[in-house]
Protein backbone atom coordinates (compact mmCIF):
# COMPACT_ATOMS: atom_id res chain seq x y z
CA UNK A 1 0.00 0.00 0.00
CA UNK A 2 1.47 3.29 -1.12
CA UNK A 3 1.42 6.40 1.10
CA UNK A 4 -0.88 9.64 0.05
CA UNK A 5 1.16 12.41 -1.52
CA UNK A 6 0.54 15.60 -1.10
CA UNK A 7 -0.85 17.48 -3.92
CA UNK A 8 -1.30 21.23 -4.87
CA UNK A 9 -3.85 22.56 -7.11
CA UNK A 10 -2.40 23.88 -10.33
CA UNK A 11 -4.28 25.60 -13.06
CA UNK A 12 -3.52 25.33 -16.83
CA UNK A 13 -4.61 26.01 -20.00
CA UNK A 14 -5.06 23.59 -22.59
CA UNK A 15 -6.31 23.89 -26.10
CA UNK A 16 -9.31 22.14 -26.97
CA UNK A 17 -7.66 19.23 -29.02
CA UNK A 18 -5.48 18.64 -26.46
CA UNK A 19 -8.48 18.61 -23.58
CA UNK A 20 -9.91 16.09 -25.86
CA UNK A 21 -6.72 13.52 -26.09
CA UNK A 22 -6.70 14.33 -22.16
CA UNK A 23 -10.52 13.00 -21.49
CA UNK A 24 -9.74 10.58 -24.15
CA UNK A 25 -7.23 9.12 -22.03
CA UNK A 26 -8.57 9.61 -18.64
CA UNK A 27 -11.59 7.57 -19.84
CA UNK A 28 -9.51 4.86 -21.76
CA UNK A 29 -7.11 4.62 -18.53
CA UNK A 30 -9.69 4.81 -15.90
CA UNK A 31 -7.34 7.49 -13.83
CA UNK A 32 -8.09 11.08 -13.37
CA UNK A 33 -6.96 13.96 -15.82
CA UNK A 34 -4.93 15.20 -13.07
CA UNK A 35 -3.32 11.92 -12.64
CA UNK A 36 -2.27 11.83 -16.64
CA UNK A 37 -0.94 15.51 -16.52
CA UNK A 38 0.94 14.44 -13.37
CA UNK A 39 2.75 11.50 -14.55
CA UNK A 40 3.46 13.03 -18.30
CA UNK A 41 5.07 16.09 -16.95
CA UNK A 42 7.39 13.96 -14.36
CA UNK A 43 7.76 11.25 -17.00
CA UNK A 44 9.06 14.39 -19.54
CA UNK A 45 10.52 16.58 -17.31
CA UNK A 46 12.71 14.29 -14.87
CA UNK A 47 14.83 13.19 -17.86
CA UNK A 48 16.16 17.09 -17.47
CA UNK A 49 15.19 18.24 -14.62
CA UNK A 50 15.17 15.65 -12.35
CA UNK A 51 17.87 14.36 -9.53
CA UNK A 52 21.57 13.89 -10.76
CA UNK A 53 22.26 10.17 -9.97
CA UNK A 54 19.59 8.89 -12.36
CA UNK A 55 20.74 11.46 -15.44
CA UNK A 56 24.32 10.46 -14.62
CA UNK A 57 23.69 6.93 -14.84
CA UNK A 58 22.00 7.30 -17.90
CA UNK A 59 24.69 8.93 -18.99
CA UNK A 60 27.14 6.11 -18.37
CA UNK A 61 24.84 3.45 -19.36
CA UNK A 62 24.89 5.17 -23.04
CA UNK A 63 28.67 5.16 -22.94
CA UNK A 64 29.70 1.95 -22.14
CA UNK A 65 31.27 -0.22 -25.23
CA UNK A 66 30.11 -3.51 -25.67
């Protein structure tokens, strides 16, 4: 059982095609829209933005020679 993370509310705007891929999704995945937006902006954004240790060994993993 996971543990309850605290959320914020966040406005945005979207345009209307992408509202409809959203509720497209959100009723194809059975999650919230909030839940979607969550996990595509960490998915996305952590690659860049996120923690070193995971970029780094990304990094490294790319390097290696086989």
């Amino acid at each position: 059982m996971t543990t309850p993370t605290k959320t914020q509310p966040f406005l945005i705007r979207l345009r209307p095609t992408t509202r409809e891929l959203l509720d497209k999704a959100s009723a194809d995945q059975g999650r919230s829209r909030a839940s979607i937006v969550d996990q595509v902006l960490r998915d996305t954004l952590a690659v860049k933005y996120g923690t070193l240790e995971p970029r780094l060994q990304r990094f490294l993993m790319g390097q290696r020679q086989p």
